[in-house]
C-alpha atoms as a PDB file:
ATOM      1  CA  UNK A   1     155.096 105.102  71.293  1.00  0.00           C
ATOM      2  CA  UNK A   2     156.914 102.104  71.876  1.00  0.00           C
ATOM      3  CA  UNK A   3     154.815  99.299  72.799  1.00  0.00           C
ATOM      4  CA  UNK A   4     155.993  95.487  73.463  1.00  0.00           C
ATOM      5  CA  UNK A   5     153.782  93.599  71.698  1.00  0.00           C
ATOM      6  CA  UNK A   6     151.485  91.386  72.189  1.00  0.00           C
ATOM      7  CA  UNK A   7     152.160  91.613  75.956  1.00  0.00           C
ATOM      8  CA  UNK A   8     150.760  95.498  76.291  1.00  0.00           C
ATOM      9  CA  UNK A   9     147.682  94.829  74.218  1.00  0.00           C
ATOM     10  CA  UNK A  10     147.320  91.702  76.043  1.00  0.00           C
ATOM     11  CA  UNK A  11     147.183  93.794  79.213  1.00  0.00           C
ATOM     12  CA  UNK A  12     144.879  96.593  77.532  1.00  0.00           C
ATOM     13  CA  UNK A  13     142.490  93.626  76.630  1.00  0.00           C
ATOM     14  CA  UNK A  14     142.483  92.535  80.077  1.00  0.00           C
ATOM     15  CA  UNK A  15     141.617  96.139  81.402  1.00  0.00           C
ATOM     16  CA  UNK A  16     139.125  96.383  78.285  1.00  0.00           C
ATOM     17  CA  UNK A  17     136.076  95.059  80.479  1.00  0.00           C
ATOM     18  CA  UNK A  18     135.961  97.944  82.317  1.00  0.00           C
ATOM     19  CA  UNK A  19     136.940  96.597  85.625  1.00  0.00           C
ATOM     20  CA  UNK A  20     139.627  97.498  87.809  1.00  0.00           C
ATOM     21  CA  UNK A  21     142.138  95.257  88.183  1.00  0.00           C
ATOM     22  CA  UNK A  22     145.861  94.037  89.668  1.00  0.00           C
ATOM     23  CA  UNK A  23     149.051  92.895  88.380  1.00  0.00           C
ATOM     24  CA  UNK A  24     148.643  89.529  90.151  1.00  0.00           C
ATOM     25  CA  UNK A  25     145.233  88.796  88.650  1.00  0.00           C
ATOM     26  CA  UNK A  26     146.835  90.033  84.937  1.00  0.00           C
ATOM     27  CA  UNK A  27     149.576  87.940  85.208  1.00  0.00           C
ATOM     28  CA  UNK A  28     147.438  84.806  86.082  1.00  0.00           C
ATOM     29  CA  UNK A  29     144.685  85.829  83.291  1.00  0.00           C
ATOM     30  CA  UNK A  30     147.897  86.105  80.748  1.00  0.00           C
ATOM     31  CA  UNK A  31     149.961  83.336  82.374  1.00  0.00           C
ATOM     32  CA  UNK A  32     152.926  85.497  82.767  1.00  0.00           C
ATOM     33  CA  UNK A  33     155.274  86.431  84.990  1.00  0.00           C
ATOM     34  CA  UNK A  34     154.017  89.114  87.580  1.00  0.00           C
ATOM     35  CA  UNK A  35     157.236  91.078  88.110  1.00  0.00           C
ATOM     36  CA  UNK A  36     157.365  91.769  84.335  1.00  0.00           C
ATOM     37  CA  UNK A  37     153.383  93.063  84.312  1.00  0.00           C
ATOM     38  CA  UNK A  38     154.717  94.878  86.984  1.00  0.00           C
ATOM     39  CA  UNK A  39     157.273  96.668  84.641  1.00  0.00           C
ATOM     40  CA  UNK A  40     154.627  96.998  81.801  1.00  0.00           C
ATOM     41  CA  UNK A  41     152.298  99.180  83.885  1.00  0.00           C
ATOM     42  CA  UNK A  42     153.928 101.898  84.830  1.00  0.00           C
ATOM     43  CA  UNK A  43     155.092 101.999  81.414  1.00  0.00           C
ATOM     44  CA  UNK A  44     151.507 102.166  80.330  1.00  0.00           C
ATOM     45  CA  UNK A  45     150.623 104.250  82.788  1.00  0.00           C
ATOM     46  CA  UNK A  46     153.256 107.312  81.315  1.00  0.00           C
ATOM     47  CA  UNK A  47     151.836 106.712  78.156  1.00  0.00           C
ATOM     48  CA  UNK A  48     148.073 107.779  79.298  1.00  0.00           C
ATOM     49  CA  UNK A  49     147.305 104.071  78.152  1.00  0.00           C
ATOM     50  CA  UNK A  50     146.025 102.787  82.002  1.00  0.00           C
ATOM     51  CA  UNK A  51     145.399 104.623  84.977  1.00  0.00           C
ATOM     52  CA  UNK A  52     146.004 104.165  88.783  1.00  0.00           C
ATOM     53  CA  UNK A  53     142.925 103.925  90.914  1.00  0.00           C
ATOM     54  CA  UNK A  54     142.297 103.998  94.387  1.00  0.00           C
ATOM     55  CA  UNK A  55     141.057 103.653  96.819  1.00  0.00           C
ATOM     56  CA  UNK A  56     144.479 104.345  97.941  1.00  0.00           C
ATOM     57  CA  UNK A  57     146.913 105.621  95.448  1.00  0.00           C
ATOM     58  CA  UNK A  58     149.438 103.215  95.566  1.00  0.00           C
ATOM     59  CA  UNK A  59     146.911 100.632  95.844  1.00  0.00           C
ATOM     60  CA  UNK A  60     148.228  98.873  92.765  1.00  0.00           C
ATOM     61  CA  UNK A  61     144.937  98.632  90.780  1.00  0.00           C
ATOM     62  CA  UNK A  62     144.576 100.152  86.733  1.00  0.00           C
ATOM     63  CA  UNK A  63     141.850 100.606  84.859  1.00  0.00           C
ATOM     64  CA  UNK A  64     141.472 100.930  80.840  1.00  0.00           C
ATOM     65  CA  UNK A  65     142.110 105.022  79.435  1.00  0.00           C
ATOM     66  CA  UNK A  66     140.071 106.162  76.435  1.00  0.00           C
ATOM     67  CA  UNK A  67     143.388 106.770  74.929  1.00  0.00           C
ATOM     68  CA  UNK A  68     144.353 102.704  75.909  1.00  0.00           C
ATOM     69  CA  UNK A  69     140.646 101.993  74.415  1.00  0.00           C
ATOM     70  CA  UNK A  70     141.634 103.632  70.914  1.00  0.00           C
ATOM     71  CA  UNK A  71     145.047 102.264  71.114  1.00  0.00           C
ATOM     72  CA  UNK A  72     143.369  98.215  71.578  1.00  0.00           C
ATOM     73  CA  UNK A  73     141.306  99.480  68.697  1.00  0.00           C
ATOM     74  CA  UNK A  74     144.089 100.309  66.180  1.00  0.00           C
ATOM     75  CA  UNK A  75     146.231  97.571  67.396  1.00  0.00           C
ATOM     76  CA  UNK A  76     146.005  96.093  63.592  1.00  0.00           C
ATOM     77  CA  UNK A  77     147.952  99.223  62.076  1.00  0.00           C
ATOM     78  CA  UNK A  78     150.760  99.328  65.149  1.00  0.00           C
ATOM     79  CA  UNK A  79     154.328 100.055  64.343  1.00  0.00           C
ATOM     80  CA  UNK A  80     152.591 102.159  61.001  1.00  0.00           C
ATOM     81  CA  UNK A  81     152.464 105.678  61.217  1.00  0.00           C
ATOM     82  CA  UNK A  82     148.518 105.914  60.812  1.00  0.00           C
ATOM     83  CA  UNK A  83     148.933 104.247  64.119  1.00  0.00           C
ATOM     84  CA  UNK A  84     151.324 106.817  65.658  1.00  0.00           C
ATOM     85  CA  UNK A  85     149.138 109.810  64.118  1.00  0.00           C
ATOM     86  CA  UNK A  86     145.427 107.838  65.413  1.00  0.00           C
ATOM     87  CA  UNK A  87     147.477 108.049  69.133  1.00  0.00           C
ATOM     88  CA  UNK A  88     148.784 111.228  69.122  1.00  0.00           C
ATOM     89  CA  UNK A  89     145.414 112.980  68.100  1.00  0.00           C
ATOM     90  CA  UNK A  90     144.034 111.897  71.682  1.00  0.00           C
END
């Protein structure tokens, strides 16, 4: 799992309250650009990190996985491979 960091555990931290939320609001929480959340996401989103909710699916709003939960967990031991084997046992 290749993860840009800090920006993708930035964006997992956001999504960590357990609220659904945009890549507009994101961006303006992180002060960053919005196209580039907007590349992050789907990114996330392949890796079973975030997931699209509705009410309409292309409605642009993610919430937090359990797999992005224990990912924001280990964050400490990323790019180690306890990290890679904590991820791939979910």
């Amino acid at each position: 799992m290749k993860l840009v960091v800090p920006t993708d555990f930035e964006i997992l931290d956001v999504l960590s309250d357990e609220k659904r939320n945009n890549a507009v609001n994101i961006a303006v929480e992180l002060d960053k650009n919005r196209a580039y959340i907007n590349t992050r996401l789907p990114i996330l989103l392949d890796y079973g990190l975030v997931a699209r909710v509705g009410p309409a699916e292309n409605s642009g709003l993610y919430i937090i996985t359990d797999k992005g939960k224990e990912v924001l967990e280990h964050r400490d031991v990323y790019g180690e491979e306890k990290f890679e084997q904590l991820v791939s046992e979910l």
